[in-house]
C-alpha atoms as a PDB file:
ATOM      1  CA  UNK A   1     108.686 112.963 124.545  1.00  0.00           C
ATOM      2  CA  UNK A   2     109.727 111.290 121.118  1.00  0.00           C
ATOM      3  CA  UNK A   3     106.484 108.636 120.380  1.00  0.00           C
ATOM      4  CA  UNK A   4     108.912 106.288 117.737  1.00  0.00           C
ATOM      5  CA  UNK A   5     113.082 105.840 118.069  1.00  0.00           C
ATOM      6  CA  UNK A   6     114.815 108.506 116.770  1.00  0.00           C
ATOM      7  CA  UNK A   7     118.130 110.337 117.358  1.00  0.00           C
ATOM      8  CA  UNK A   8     119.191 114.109 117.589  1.00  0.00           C
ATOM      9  CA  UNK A   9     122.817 114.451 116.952  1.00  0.00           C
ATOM     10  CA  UNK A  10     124.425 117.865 118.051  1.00  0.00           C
ATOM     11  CA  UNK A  11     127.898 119.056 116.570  1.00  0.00           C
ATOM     12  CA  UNK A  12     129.108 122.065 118.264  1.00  0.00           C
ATOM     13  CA  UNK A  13     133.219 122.598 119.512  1.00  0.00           C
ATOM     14  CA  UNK A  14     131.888 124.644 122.676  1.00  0.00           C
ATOM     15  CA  UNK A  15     131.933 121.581 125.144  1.00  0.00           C
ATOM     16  CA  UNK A  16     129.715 123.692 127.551  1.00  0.00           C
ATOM     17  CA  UNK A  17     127.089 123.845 124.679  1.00  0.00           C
ATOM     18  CA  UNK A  18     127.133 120.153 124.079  1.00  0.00           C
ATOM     19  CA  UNK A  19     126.374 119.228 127.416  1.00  0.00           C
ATOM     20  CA  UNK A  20     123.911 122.125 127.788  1.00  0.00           C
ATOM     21  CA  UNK A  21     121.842 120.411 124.943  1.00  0.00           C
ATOM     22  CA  UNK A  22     122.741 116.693 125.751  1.00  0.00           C
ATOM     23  CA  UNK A  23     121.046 117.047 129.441  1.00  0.00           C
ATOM     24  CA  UNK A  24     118.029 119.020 128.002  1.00  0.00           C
ATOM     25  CA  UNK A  25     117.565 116.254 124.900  1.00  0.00           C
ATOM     26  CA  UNK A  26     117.866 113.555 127.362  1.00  0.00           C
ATOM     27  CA  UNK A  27     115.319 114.870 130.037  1.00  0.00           C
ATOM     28  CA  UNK A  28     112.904 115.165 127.338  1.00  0.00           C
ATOM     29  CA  UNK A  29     113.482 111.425 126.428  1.00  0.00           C
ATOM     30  CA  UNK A  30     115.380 111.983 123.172  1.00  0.00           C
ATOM     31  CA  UNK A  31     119.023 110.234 122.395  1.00  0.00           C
ATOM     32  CA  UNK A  32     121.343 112.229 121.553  1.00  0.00           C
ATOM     33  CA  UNK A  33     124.970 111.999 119.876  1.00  0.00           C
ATOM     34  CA  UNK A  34     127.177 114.834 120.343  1.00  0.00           C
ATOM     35  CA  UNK A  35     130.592 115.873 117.897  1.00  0.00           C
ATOM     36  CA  UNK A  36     132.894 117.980 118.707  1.00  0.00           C
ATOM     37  CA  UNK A  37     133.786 118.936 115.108  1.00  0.00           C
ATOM     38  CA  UNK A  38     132.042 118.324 111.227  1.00  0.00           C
ATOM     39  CA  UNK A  39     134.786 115.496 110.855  1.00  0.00           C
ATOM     40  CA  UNK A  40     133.844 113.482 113.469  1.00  0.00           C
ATOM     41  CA  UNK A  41     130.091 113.711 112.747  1.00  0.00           C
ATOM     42  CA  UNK A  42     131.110 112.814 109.658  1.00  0.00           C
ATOM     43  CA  UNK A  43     133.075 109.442 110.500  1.00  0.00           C
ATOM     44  CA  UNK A  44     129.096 108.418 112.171  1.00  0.00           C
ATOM     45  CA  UNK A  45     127.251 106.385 109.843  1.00  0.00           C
ATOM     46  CA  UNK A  46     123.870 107.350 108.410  1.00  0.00           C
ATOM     47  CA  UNK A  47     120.826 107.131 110.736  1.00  0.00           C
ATOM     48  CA  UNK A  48     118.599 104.417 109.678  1.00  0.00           C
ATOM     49  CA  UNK A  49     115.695 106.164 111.827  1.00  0.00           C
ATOM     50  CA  UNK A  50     114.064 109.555 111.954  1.00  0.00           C
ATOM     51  CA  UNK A  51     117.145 112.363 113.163  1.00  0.00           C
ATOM     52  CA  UNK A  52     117.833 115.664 112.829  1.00  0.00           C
ATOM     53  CA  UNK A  53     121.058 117.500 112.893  1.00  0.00           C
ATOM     54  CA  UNK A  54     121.999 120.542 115.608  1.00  0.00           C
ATOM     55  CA  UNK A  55     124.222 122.192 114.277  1.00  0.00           C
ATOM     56  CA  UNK A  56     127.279 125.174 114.593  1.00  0.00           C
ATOM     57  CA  UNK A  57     127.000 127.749 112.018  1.00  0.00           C
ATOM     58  CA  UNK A  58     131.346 128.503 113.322  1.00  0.00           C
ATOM     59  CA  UNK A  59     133.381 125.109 113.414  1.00  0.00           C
ATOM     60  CA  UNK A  60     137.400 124.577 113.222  1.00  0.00           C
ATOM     61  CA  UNK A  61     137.920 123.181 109.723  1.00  0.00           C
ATOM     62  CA  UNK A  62     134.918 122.526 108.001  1.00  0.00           C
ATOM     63  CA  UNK A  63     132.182 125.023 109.006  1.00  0.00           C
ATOM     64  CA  UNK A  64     128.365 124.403 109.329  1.00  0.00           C
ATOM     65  CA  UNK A  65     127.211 125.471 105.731  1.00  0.00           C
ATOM     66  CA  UNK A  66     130.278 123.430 104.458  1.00  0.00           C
ATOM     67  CA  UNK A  67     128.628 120.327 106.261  1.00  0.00           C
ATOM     68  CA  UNK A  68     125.239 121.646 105.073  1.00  0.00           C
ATOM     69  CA  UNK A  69     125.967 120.635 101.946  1.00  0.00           C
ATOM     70  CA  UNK A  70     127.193 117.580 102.522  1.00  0.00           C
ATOM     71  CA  UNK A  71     124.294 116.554 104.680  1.00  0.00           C
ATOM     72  CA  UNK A  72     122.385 117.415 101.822  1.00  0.00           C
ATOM     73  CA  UNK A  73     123.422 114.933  99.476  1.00  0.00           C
ATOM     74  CA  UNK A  74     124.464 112.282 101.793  1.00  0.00           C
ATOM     75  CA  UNK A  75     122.277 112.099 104.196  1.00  0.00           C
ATOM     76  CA  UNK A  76     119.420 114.328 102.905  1.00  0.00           C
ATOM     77  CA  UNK A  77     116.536 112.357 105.210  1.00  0.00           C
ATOM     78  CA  UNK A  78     118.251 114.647 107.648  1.00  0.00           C
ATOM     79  CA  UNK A  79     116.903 117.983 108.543  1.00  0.00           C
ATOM     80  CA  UNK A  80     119.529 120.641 109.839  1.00  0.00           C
ATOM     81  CA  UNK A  81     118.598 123.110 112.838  1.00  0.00           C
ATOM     82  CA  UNK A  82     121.328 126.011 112.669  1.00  0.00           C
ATOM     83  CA  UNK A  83     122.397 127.392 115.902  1.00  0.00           C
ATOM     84  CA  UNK A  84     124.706 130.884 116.173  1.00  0.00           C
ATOM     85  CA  UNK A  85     126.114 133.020 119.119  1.00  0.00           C
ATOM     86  CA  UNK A  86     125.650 135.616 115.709  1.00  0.00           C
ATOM     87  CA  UNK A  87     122.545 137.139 113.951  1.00  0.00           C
ATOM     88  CA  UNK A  88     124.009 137.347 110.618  1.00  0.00           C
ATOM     89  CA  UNK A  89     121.160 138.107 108.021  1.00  0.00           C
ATOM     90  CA  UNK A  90     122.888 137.027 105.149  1.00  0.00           C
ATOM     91  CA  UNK A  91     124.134 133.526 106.668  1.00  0.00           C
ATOM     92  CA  UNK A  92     120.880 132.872 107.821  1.00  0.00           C
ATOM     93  CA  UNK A  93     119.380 133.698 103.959  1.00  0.00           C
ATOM     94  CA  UNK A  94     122.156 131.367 102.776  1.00  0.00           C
ATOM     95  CA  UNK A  95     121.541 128.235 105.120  1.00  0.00           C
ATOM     96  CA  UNK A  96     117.779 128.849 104.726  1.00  0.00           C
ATOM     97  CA  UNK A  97     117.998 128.693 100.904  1.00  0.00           C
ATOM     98  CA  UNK A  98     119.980 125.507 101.296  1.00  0.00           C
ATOM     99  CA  UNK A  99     116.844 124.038 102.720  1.00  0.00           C
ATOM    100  CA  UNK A 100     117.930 124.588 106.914  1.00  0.00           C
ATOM    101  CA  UNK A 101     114.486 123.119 109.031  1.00  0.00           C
ATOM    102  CA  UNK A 102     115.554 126.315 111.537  1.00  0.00           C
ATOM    103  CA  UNK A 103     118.406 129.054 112.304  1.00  0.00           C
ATOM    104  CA  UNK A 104     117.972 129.577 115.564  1.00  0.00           C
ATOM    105  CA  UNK A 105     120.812 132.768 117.491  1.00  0.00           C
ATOM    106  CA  UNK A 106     121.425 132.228 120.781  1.00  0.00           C
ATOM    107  CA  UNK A 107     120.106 132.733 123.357  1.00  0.00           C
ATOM    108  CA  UNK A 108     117.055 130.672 122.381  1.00  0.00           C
ATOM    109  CA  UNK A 109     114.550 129.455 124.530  1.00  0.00           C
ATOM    110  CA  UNK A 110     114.609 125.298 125.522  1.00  0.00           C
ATOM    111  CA  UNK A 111     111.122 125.368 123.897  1.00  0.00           C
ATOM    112  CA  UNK A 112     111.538 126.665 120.849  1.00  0.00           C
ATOM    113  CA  UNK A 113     114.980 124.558 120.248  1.00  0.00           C
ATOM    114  CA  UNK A 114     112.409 121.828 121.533  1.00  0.00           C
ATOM    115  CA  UNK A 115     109.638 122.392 119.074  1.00  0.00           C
ATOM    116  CA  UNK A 116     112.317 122.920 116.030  1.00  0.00           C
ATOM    117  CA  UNK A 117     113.303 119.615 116.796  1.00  0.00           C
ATOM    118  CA  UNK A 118     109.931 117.645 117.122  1.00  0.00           C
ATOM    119  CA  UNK A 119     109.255 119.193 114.187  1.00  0.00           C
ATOM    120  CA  UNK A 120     112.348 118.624 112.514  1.00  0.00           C
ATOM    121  CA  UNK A 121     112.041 114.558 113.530  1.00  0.00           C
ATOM    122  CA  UNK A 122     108.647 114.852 111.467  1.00  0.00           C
ATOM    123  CA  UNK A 123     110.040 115.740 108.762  1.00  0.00           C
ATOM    124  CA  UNK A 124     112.755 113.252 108.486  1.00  0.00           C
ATOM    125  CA  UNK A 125     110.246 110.424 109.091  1.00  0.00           C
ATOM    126  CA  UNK A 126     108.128 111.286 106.510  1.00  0.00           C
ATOM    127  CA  UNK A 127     111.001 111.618 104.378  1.00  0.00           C
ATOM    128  CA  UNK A 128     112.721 108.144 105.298  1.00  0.00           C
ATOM    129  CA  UNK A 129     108.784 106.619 104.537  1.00  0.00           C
ATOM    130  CA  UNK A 130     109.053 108.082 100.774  1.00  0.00           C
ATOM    131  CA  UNK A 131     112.232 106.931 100.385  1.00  0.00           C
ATOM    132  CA  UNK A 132     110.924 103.334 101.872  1.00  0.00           C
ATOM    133  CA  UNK A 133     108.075 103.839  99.621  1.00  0.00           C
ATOM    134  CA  UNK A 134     110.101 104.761  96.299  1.00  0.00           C
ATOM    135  CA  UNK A 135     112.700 101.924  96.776  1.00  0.00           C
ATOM    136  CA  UNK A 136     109.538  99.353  97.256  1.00  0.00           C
ATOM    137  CA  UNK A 137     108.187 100.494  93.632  1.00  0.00           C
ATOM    138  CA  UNK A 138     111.811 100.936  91.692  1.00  0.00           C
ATOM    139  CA  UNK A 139     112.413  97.057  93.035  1.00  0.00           C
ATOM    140  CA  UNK A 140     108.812  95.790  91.325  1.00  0.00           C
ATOM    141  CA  UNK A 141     109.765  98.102  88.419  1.00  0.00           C
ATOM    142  CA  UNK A 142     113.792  96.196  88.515  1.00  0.00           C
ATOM    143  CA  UNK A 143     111.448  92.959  88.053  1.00  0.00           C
ATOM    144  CA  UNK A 144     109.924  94.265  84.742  1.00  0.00           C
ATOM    145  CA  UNK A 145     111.226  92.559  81.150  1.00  0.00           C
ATOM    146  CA  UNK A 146     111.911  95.191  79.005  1.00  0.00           C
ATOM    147  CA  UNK A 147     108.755  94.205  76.781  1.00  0.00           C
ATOM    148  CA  UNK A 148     106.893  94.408  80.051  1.00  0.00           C
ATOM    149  CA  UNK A 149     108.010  98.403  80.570  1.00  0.00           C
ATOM    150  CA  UNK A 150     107.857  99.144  76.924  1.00  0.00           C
ATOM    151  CA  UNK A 151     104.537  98.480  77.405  1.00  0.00           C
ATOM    152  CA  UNK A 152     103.993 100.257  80.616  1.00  0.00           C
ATOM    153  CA  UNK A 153     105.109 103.387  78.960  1.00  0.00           C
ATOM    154  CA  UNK A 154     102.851 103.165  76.510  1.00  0.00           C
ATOM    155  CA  UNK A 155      99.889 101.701  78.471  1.00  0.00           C
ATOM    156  CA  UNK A 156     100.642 105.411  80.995  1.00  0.00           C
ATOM    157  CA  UNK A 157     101.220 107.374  77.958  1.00  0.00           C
ATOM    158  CA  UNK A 158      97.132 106.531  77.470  1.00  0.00           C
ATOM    159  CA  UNK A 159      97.465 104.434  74.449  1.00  0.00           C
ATOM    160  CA  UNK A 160      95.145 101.521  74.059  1.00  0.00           C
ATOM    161  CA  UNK A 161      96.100  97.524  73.782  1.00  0.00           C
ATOM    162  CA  UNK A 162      95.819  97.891  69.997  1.00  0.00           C
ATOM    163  CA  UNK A 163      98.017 100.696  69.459  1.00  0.00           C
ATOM    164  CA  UNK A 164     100.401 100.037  71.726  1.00  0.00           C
ATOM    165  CA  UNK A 165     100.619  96.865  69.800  1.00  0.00           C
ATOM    166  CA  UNK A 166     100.636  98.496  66.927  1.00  0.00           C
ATOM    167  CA  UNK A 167     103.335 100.823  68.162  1.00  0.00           C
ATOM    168  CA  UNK A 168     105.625  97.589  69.121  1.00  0.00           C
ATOM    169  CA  UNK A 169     105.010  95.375  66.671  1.00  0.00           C
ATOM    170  CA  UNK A 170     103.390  92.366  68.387  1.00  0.00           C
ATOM    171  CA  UNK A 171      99.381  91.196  69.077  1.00  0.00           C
ATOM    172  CA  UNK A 172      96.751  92.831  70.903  1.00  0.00           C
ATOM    173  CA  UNK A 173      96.760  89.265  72.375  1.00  0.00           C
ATOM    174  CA  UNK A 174     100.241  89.632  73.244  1.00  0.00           C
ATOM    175  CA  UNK A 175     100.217  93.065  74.593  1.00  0.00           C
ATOM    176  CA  UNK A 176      97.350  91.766  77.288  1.00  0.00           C
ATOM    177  CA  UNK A 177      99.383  88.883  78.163  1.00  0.00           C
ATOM    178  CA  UNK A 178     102.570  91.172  79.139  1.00  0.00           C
ATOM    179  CA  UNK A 179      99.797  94.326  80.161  1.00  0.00           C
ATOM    180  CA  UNK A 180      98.794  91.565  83.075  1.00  0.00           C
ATOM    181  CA  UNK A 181     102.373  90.544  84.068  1.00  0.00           C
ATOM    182  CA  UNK A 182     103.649  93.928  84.368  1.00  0.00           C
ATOM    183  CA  UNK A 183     100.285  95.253  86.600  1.00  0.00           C
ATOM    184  CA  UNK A 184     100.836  92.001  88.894  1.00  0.00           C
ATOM    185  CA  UNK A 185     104.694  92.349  89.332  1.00  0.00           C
ATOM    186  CA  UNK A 186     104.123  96.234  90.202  1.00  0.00           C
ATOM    187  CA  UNK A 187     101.045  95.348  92.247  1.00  0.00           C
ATOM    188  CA  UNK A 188      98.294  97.179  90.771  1.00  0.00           C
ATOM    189  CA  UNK A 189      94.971  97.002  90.086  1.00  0.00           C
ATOM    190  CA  UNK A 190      93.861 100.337  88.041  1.00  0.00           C
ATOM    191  CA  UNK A 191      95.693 101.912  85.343  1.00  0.00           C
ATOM    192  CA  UNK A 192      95.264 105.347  87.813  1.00  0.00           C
ATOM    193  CA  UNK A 193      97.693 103.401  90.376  1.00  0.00           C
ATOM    194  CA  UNK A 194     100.139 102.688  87.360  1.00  0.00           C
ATOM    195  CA  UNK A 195      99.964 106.433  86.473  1.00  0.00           C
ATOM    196  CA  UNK A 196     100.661 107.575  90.074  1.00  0.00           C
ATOM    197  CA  UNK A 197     103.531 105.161  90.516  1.00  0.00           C
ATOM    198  CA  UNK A 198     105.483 106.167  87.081  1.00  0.00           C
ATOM    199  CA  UNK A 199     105.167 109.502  88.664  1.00  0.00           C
ATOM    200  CA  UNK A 200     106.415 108.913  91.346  1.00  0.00           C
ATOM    201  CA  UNK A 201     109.461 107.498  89.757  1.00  0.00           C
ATOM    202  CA  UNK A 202     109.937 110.081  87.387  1.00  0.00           C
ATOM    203  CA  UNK A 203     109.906 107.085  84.317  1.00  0.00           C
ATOM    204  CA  UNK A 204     110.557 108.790  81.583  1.00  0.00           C
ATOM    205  CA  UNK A 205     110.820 106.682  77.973  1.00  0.00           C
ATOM    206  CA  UNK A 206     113.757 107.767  75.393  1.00  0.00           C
ATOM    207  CA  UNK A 207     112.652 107.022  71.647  1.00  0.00           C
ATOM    208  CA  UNK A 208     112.746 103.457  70.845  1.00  0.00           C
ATOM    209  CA  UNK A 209     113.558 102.108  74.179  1.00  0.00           C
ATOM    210  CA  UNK A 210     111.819 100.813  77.338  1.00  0.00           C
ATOM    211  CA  UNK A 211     111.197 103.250  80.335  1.00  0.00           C
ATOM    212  CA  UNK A 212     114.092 104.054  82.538  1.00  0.00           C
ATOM    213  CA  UNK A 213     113.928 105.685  86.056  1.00  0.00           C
ATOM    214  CA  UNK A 214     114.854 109.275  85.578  1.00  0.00           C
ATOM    215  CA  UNK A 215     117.970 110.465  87.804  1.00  0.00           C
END
């Protein structure tokens, strides 16, 4: 049984599947949405908890690898488990390659569908916690003066207080004073932490201007 909420949504047009996978989800404690169509799924808004997509590779209107890729930029904290009545190598490549959790051809066994699942929640937690995580450090880094990231660039680039005053055009004095603000608004303590978290933005620092979170 699912140890935190979470929420399996299923979007297949056979209504005999749907309720197949509805009463098997259910018994094993999960909640489940069901769609009867990629549009409809579609009109649900984004799960704010850990969830993972069943879906038909063959849908009326827009198929499964069509709403592949929109799950993949929309809602990307959203692993997709492919189900087929057809073992088609080359479909399976493609969804696969797209970054599918599973591609599962029917008939499947409830335990592997199951275990796909489980694992696929896992995997959409621990993405939803980086994504907690990343928006945590890019709003202490939104907090930064520009001085104060100008500096930060420098400070990770390895430079020391007197060249990266040197390389600015203000006081060793100065550069501490703005050094300390910036390592208290991001909530630091060691230059190491500093390094991990501009890598974990992907900073990056154009010529003559302050850092800026890379796209």
């Amino acid at each position: 049984m699912p140890e935190s909420p979470s929420i399996v949504l299923v979007v297949d047009d056979d209504i005999s599947v749907r309720e197949s996978l509805e009463l098997l989800l259910r018994h094993e404690g999960f909640d489940v949405e069901t769609f009867v169509s990629a549009q409809e799924f579609l009109g649900r808004p984004p799960a704010t908890v850990p969830s993972c997509l069943v879906l038909d590779i063959s849908l009326p209107g827009l198929n499964g690898l069509d709403l592949q890729k929109l799950v993949a930029v929309e809602r990307h904290e959203m692993p997709i488990i492919f189900i087929t009545g057809h073992g088609d190598i080359p479909i399976t490549v493609r969804a696969m390659k797209a970054g599918a959790q599973e591609f599962l051809t029917k008939p499947f066994s409830d335990e592997i569908l199951l275990n796909a699942i489980r694992n696929a929640l896992l995997r959409s937690k621990a993405l939803l916690d980086r994504s907690t995580e990343i928006q945590a450090l890019k709003s202490r880094y939104s907090c930064l003066s520009r001085r104060e990231r100008e500096v930060m660039g420098l400070v990770v680039a390895g430079l020391p207080n007197k060249q990266v005053g040197s390389e600015l055009g203000i006081s060793e004095i100065t550069v501490k004073a703005h050094r300390g603000s910036m390592m208290r608004k991001m909530k630091v303590e060691s230059l190491a932490e500093l390094v991990g978290i501009s890598a974990r933005l992907r900073l990056t620092r154009p010529t003559g201007s302050a850092l800026r979170v890379a796209r």
